[in-house]
PDB file of N, CA and C in Angstrom:
ATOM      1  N   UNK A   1     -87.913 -75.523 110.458  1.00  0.00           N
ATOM      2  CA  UNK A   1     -88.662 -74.982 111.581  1.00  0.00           C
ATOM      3  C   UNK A   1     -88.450 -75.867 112.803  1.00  0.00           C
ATOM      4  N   UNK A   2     -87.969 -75.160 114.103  1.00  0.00           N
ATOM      5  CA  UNK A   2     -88.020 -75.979 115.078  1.00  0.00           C
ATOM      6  C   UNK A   2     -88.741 -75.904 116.057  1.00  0.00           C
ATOM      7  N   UNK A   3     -89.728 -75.107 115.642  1.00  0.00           N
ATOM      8  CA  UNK A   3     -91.353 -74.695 116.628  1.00  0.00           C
ATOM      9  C   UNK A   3     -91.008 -73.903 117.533  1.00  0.00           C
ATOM     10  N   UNK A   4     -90.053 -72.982 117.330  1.00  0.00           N
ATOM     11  CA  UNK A   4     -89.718 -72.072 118.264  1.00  0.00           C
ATOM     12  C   UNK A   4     -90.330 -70.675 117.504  1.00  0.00           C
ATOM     13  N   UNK A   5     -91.348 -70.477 118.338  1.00  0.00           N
ATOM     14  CA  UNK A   5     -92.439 -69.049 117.765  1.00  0.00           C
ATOM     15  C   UNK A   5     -91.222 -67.983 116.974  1.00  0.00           C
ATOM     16  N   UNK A   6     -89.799 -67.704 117.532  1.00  0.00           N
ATOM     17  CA  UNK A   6     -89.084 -67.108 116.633  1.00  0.00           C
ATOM     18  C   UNK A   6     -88.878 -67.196 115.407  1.00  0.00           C
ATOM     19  N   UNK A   7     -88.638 -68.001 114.885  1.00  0.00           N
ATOM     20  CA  UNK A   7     -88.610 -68.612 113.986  1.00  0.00           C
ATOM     21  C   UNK A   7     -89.741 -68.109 113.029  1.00  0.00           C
ATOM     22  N   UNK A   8     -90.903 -67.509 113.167  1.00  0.00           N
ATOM     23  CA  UNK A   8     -91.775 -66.946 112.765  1.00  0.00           C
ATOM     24  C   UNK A   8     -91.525 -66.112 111.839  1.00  0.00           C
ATOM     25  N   UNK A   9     -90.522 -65.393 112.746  1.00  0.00           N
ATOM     26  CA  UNK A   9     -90.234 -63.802 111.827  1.00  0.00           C
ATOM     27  C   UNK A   9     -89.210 -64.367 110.945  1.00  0.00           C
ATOM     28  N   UNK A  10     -88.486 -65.308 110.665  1.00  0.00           N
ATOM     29  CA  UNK A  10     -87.971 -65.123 109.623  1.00  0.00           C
ATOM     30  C   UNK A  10     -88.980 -65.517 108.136  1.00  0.00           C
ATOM     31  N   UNK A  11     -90.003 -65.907 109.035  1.00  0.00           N
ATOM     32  CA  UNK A  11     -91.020 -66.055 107.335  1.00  0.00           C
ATOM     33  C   UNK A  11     -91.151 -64.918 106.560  1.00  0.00           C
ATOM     34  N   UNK A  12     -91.675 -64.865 105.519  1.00  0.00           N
ATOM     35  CA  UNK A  12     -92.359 -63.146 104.689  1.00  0.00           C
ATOM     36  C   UNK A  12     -93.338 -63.165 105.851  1.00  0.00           C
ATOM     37  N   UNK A  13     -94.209 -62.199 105.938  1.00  0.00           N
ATOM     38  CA  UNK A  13     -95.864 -61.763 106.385  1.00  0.00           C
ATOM     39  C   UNK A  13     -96.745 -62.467 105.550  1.00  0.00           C
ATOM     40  N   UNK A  14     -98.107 -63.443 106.024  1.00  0.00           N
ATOM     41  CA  UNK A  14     -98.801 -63.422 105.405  1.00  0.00           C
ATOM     42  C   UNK A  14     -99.664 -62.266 104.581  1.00  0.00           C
ATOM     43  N   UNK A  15     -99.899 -61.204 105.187  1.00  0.00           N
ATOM     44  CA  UNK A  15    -100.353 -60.020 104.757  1.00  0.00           C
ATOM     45  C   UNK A  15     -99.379 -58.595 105.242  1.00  0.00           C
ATOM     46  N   UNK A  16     -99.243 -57.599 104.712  1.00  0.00           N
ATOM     47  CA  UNK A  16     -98.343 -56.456 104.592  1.00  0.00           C
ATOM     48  C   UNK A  16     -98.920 -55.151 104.086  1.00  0.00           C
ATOM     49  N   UNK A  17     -99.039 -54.599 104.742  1.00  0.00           N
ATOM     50  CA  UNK A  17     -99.321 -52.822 104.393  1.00  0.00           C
ATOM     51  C   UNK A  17     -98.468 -52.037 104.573  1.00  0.00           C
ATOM     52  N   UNK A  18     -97.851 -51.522 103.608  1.00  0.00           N
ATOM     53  CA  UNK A  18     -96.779 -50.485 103.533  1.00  0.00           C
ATOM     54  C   UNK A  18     -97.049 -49.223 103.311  1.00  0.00           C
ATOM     55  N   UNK A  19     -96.787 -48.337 104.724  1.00  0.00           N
ATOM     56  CA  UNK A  19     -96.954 -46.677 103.913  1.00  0.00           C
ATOM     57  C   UNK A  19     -98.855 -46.470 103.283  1.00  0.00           C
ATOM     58  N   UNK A  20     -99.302 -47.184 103.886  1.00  0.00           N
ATOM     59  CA  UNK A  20    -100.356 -46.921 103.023  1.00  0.00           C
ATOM     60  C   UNK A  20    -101.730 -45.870 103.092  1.00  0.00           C
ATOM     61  N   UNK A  21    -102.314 -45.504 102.639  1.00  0.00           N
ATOM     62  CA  UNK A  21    -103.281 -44.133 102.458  1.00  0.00           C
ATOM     63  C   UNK A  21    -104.396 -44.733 101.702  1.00  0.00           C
ATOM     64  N   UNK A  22    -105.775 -44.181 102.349  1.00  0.00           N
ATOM     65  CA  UNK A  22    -106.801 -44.395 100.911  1.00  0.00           C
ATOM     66  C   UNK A  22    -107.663 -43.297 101.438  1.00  0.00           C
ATOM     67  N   UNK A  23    -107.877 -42.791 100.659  1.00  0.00           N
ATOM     68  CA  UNK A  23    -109.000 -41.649 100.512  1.00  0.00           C
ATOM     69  C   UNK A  23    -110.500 -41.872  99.535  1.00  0.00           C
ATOM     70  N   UNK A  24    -111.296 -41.315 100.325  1.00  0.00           N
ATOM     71  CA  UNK A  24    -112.360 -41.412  99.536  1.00  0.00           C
ATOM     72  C   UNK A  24    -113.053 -40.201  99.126  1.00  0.00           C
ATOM     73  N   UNK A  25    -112.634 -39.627  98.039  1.00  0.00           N
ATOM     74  CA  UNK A  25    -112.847 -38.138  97.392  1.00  0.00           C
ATOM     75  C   UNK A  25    -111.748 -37.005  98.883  1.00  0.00           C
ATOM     76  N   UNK A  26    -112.716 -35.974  99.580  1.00  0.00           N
ATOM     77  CA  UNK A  26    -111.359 -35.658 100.661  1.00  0.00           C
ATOM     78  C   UNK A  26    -111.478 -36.010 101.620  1.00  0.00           C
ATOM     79  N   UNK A  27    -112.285 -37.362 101.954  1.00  0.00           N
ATOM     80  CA  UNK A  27    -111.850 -38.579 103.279  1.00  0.00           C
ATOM     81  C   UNK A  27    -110.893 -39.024 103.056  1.00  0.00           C
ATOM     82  N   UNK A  28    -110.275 -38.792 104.252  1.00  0.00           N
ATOM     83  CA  UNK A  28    -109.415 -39.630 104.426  1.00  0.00           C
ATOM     84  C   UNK A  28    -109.280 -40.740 105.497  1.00  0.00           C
ATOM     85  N   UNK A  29    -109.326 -42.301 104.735  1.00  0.00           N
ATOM     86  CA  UNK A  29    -109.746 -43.021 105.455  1.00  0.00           C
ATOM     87  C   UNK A  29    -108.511 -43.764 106.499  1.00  0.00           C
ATOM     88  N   UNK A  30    -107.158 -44.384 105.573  1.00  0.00           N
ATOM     89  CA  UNK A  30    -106.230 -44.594 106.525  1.00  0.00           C
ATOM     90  C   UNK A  30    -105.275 -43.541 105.775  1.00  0.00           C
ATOM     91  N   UNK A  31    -104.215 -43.527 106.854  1.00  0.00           N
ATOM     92  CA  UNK A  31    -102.853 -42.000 106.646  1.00  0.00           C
ATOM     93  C   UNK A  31    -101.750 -43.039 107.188  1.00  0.00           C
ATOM     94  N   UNK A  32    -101.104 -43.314 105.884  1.00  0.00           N
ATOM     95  CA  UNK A  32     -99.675 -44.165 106.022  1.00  0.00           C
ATOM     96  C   UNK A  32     -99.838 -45.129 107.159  1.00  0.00           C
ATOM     97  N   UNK A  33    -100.434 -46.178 106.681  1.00  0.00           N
ATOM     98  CA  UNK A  33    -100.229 -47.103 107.845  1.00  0.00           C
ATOM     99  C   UNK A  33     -99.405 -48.446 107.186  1.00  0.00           C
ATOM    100  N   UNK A  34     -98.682 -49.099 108.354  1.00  0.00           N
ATOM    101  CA  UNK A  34     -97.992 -50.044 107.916  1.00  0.00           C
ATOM    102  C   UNK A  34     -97.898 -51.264 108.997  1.00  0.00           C
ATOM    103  N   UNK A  35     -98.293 -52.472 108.678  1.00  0.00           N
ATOM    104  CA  UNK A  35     -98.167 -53.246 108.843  1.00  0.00           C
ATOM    105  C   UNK A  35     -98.084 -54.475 108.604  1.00  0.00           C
ATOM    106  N   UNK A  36     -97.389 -55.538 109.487  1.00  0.00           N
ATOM    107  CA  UNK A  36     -97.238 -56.910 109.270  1.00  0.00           C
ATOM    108  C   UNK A  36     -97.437 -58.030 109.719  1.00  0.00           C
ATOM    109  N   UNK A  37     -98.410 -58.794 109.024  1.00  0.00           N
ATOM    110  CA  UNK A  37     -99.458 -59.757 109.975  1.00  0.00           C
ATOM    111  C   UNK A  37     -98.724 -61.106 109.608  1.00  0.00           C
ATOM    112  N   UNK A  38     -98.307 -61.807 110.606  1.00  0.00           N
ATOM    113  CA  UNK A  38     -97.572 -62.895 110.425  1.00  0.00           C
ATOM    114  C   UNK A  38     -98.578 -64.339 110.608  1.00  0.00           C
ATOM    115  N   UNK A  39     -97.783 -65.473 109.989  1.00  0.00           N
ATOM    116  CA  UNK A  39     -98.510 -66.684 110.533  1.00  0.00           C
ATOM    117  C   UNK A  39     -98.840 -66.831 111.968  1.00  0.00           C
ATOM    118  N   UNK A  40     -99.499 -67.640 112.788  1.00  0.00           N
ATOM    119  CA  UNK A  40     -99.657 -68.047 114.239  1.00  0.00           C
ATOM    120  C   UNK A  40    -100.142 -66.857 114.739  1.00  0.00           C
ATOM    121  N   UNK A  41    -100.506 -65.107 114.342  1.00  0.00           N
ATOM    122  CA  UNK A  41    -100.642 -64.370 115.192  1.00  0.00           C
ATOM    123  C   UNK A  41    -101.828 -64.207 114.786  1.00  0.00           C
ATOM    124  N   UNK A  42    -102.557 -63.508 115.938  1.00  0.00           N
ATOM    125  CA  UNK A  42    -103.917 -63.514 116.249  1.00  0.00           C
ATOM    126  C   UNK A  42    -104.494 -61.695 116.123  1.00  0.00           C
ATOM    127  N   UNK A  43    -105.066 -61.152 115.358  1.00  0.00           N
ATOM    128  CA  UNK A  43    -104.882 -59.439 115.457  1.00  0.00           C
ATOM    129  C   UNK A  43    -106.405 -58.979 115.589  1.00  0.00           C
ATOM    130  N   UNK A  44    -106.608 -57.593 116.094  1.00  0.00           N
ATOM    131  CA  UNK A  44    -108.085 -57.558 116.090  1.00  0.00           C
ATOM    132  C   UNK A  44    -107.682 -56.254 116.014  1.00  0.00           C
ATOM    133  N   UNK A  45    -108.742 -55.603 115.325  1.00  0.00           N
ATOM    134  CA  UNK A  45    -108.437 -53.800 114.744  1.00  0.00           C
ATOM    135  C   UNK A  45    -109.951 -53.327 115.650  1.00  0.00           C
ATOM    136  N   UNK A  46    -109.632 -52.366 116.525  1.00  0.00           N
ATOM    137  CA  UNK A  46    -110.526 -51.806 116.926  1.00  0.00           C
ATOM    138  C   UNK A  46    -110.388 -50.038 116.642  1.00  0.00           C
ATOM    139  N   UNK A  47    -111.687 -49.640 116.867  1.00  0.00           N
ATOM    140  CA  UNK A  47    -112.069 -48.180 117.152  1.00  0.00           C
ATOM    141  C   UNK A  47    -113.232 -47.685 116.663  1.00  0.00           C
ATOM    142  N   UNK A  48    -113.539 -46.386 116.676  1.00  0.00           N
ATOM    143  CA  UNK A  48    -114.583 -45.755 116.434  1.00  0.00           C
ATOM    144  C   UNK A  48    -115.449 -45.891 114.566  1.00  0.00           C
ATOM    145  N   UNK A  49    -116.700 -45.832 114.838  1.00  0.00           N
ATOM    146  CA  UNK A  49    -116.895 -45.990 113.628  1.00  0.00           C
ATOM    147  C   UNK A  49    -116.150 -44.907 112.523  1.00  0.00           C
ATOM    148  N   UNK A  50    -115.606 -44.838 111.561  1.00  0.00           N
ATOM    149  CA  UNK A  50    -115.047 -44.240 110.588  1.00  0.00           C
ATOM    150  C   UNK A  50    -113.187 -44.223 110.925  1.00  0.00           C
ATOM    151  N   UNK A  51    -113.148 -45.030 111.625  1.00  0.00           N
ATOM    152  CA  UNK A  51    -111.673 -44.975 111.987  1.00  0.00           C
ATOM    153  C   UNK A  51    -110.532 -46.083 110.647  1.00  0.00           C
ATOM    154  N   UNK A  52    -111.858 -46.242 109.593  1.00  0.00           N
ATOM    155  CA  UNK A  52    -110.958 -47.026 109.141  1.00  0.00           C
ATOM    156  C   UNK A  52    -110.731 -48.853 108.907  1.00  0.00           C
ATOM    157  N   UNK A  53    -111.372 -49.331 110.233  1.00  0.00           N
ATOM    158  CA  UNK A  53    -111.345 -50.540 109.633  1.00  0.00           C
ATOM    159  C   UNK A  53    -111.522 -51.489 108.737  1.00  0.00           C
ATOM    160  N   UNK A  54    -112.568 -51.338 108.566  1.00  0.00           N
ATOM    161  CA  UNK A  54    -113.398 -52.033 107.293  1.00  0.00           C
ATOM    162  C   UNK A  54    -112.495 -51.677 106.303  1.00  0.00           C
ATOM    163  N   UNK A  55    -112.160 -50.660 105.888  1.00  0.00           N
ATOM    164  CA  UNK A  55    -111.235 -49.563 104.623  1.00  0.00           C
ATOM    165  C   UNK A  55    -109.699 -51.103 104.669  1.00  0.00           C
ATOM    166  N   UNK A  56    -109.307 -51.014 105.839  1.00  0.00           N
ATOM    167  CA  UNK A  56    -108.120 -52.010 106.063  1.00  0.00           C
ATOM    168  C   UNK A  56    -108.373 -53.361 105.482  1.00  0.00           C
ATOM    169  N   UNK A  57    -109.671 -54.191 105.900  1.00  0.00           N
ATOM    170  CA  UNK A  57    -109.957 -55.141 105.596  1.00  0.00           C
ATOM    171  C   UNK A  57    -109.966 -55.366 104.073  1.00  0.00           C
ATOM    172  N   UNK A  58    -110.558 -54.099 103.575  1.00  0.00           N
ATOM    173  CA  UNK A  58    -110.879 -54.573 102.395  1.00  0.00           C
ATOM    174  C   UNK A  58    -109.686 -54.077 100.554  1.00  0.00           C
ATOM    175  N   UNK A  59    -109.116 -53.794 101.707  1.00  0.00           N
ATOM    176  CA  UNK A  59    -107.500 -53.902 100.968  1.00  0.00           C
ATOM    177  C   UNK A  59    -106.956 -55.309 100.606  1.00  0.00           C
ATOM    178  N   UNK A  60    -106.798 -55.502 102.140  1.00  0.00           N
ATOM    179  CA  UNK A  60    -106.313 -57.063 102.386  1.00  0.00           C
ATOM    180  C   UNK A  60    -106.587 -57.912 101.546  1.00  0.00           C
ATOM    181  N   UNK A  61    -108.385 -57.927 101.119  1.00  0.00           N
ATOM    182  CA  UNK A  61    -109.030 -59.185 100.488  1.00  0.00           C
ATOM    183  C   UNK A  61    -109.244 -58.057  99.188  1.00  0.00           C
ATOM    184  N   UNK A  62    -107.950 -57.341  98.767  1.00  0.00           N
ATOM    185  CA  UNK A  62    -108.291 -57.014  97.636  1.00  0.00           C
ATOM    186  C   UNK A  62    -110.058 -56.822  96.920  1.00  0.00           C
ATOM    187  N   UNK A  63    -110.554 -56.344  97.753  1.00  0.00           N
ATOM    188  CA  UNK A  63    -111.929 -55.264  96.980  1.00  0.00           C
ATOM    189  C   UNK A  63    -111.435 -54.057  96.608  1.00  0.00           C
ATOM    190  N   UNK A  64    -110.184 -53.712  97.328  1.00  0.00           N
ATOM    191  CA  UNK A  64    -110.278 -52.089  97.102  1.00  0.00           C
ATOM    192  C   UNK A  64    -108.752 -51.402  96.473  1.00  0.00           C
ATOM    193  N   UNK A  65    -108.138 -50.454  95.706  1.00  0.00           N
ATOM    194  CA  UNK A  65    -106.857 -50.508  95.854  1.00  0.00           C
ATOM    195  C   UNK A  65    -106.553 -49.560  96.955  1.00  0.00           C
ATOM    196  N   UNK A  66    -105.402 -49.162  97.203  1.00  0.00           N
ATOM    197  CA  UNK A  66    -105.401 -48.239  98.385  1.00  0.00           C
ATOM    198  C   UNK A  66    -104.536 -47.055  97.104  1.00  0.00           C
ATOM    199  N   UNK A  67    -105.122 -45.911  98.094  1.00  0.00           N
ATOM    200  CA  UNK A  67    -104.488 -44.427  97.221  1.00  0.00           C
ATOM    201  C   UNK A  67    -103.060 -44.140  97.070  1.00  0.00           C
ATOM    202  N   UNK A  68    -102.466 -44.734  97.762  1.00  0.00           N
ATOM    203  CA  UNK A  68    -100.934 -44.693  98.109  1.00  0.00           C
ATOM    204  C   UNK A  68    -100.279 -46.267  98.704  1.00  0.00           C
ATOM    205  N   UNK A  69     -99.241 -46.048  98.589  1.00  0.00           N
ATOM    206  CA  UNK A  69     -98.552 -47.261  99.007  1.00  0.00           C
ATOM    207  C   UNK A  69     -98.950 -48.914  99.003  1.00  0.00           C
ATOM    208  N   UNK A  70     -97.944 -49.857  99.497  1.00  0.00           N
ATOM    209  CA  UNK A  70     -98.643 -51.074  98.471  1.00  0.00           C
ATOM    210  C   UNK A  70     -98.895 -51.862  99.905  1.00  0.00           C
ATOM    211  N   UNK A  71     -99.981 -52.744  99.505  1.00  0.00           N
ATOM    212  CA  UNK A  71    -100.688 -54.463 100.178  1.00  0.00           C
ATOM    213  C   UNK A  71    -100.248 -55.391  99.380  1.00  0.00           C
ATOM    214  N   UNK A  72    -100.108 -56.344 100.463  1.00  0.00           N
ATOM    215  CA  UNK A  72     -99.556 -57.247 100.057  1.00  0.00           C
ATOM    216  C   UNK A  72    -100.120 -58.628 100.534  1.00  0.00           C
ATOM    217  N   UNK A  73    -100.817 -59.635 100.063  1.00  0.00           N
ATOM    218  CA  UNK A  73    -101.256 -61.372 100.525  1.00  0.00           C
ATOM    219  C   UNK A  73    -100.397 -62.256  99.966  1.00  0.00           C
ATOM    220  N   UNK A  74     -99.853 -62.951 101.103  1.00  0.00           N
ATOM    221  CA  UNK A  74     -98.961 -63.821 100.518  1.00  0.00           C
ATOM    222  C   UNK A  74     -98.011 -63.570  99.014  1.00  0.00           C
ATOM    223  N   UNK A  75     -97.633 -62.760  99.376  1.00  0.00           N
ATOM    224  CA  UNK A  75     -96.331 -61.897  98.725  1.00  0.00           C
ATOM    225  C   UNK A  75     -96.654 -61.580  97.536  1.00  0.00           C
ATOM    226  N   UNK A  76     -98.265 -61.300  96.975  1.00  0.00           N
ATOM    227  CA  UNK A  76     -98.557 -60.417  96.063  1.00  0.00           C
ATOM    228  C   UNK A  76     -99.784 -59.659  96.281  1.00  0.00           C
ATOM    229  N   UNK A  77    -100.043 -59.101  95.228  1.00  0.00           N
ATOM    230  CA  UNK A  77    -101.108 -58.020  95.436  1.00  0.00           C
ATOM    231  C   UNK A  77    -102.044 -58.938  95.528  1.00  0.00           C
ATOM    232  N   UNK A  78    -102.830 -58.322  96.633  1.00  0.00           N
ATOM    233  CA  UNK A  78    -104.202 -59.066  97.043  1.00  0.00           C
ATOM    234  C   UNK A  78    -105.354 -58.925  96.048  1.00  0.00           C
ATOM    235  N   UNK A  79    -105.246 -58.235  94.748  1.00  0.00           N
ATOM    236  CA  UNK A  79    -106.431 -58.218  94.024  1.00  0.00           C
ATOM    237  C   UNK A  79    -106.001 -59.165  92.679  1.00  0.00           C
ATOM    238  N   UNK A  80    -105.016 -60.318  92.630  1.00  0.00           N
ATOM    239  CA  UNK A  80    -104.600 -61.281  91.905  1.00  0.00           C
ATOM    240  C   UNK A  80    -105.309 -62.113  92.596  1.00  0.00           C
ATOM    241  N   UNK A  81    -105.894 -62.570  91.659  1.00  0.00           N
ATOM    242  CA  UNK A  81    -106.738 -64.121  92.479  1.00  0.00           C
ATOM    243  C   UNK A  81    -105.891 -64.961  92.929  1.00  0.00           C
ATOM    244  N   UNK A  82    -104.455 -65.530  92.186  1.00  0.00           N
ATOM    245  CA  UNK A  82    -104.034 -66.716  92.859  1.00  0.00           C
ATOM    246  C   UNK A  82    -103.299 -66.057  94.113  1.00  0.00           C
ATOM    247  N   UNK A  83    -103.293 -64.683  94.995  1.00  0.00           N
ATOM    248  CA  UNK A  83    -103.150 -64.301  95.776  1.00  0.00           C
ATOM    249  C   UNK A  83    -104.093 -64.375  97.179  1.00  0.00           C
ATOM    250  N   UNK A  84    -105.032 -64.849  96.925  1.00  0.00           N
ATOM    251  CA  UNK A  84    -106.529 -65.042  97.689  1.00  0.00           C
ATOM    252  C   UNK A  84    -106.910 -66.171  97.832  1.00  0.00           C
ATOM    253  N   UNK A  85    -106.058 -66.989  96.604  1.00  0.00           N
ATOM    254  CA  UNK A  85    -106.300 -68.437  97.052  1.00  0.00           C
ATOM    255  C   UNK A  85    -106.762 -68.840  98.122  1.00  0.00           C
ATOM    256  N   UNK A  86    -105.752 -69.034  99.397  1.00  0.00           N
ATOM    257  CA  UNK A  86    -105.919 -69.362 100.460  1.00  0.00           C
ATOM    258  C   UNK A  86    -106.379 -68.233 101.804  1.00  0.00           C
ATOM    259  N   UNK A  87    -107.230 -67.282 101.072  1.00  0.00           N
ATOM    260  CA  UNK A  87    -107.944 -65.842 102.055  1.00  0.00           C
ATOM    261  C   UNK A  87    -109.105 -66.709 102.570  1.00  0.00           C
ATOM    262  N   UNK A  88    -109.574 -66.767 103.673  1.00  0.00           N
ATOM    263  CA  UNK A  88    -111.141 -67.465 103.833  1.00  0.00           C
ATOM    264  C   UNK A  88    -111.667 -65.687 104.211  1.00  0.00           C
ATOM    265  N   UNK A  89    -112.806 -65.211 104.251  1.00  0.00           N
ATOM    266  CA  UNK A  89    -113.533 -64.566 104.899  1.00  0.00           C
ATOM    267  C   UNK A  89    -115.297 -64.366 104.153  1.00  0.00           C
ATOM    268  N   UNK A  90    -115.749 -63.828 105.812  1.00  0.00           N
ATOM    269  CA  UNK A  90    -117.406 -63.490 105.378  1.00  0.00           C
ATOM    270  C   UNK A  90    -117.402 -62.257 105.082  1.00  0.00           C
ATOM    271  N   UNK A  91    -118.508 -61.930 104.650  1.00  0.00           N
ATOM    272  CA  UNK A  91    -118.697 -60.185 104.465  1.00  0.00           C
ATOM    273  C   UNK A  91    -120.002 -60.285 105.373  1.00  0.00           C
ATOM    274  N   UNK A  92    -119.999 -59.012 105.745  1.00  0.00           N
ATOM    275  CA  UNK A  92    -121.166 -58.584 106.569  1.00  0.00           C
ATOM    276  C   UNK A  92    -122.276 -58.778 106.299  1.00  0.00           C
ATOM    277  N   UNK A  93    -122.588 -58.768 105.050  1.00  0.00           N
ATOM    278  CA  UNK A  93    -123.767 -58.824 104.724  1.00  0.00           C
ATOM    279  C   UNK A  93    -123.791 -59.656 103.391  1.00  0.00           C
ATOM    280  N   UNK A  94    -124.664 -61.002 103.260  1.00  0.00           N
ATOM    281  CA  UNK A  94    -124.366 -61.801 102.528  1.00  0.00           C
ATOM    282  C   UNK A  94    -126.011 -62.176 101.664  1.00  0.00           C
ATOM    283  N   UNK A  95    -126.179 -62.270 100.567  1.00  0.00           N
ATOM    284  CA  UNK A  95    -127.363 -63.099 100.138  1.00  0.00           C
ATOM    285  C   UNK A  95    -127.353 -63.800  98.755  1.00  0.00           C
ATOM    286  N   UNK A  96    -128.417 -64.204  98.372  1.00  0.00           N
ATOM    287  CA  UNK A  96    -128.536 -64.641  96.840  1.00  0.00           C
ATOM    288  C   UNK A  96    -130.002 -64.781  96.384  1.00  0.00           C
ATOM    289  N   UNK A  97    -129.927 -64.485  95.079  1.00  0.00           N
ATOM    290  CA  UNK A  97    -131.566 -64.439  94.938  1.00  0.00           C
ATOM    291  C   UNK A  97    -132.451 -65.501  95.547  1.00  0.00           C
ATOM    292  N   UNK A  98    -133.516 -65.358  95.861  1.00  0.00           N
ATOM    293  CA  UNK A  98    -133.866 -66.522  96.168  1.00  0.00           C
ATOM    294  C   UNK A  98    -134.626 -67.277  94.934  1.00  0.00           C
ATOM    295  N   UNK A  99    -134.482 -67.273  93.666  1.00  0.00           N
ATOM    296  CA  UNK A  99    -134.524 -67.547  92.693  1.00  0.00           C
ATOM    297  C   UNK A  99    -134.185 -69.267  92.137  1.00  0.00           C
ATOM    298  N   UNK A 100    -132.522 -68.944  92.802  1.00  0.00           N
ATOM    299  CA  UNK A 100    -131.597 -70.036  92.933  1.00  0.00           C
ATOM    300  C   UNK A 100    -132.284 -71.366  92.849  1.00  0.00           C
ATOM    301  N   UNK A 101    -131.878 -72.680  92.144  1.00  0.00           N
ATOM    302  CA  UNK A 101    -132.052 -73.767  93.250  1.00  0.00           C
ATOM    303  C   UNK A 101    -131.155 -73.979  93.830  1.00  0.00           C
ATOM    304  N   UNK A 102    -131.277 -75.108  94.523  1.00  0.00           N
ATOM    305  CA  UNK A 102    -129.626 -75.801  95.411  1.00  0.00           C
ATOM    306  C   UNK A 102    -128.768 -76.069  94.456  1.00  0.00           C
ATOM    307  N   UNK A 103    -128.652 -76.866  93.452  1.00  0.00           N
ATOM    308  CA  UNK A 103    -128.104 -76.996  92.411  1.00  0.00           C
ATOM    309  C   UNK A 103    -127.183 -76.042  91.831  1.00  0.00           C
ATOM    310  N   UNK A 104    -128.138 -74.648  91.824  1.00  0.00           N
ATOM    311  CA  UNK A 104    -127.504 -73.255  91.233  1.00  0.00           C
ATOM    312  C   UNK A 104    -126.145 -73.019  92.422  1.00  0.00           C
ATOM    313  N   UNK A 105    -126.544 -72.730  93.396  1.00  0.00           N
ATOM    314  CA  UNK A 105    -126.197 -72.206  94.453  1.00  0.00           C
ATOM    315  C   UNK A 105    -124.911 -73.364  94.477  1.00  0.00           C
ATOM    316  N   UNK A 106    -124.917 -74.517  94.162  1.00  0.00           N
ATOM    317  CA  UNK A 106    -123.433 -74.923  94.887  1.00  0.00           C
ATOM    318  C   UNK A 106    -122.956 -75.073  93.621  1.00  0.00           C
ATOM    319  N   UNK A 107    -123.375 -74.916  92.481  1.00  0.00           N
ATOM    320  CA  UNK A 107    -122.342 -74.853  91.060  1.00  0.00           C
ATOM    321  C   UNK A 107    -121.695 -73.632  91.383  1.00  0.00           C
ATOM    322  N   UNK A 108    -122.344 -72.485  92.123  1.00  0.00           N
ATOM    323  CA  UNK A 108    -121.946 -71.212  92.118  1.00  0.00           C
ATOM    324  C   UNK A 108    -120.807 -71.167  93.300  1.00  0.00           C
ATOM    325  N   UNK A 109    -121.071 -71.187  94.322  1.00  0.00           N
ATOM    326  CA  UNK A 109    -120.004 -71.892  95.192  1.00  0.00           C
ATOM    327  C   UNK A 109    -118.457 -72.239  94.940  1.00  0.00           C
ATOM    328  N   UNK A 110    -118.892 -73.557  93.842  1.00  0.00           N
ATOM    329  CA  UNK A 110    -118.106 -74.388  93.820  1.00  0.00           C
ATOM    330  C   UNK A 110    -116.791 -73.754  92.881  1.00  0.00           C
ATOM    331  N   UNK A 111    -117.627 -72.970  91.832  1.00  0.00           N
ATOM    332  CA  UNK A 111    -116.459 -72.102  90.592  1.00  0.00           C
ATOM    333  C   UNK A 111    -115.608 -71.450  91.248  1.00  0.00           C
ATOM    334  N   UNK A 112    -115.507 -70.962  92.649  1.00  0.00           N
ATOM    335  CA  UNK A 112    -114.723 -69.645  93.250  1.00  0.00           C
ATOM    336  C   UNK A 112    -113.701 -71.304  93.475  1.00  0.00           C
ATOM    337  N   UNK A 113    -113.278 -72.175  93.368  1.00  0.00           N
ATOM    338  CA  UNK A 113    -112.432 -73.135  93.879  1.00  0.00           C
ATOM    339  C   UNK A 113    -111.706 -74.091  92.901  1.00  0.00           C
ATOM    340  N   UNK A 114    -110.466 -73.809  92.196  1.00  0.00           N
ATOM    341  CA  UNK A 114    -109.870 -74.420  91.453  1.00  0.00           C
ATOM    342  C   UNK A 114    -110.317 -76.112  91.696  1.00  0.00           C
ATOM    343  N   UNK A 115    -110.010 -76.657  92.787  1.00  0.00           N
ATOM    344  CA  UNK A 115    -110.675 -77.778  92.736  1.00  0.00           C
ATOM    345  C   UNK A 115    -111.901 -78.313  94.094  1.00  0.00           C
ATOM    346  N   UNK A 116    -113.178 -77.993  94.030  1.00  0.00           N
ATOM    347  CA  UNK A 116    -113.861 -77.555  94.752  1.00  0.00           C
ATOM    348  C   UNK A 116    -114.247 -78.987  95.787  1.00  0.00           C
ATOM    349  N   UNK A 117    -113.615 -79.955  95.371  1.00  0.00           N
ATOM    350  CA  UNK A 117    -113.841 -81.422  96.097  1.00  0.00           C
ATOM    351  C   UNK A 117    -112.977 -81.306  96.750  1.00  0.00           C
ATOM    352  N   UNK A 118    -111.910 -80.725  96.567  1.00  0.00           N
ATOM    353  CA  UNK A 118    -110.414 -81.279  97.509  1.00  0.00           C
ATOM    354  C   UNK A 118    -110.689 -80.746  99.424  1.00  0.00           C
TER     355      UNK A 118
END
């Protein structure tokens, strides 16, 4: 690499949507979409509510499969864990019983992380 932003594209995509479709019974949420999200780039998905986004996202971080065509994280399917390895994200809406102690709560934490000190 000689830090020339070109140089970019000859990497794989960190993430990849090919051709892809998902329906939900006869929603249809995305219709063949394809794309390729590279290192260093910065992307933001906008539009109307039901246009789909969320549906995109949650391909990506493997929650969902898509009805057609393939996703891809770091050059495998995003619903392989060691594919997510290195995914960070929040979800919208987050909690835990409040049951928990602290104790609970960061043993729980800590399991989603092969080595959770590093």
């Amino acid at each position: 690499m000689t830090g020339d932003p070109t140089d970019l594209k000859a990497e794989p995509p960190i993430a990849r949507l090919l051709d892809v479709s998902r329906t939900f019974g006869n929603v249809l949420a995305l219709d063949h979409v394809s794309v390729d999200l590279r290192r260093g780039e910065l992307v933001g998905l906008l539009g109307p509510n039901g246009a789909g986004k969320s549906t995109l996202i949650s391909l990506l971080c493997g929650q969902r499969k898509p009805s057609a065509g393939r996703v891809e994280m770091f050059s495998g399917d995003p619903r392989t864990a060691k594919n997510r390895v290195r995914l960070g994200m929040t979800p919208q809406e987050t909690g835990l019983p409040p049951t928990l102690r602290v104790g609970e709560v960061l043993n729980f934490v800590a399991s989603h992380y092969p080595d959770p000190m590093a």
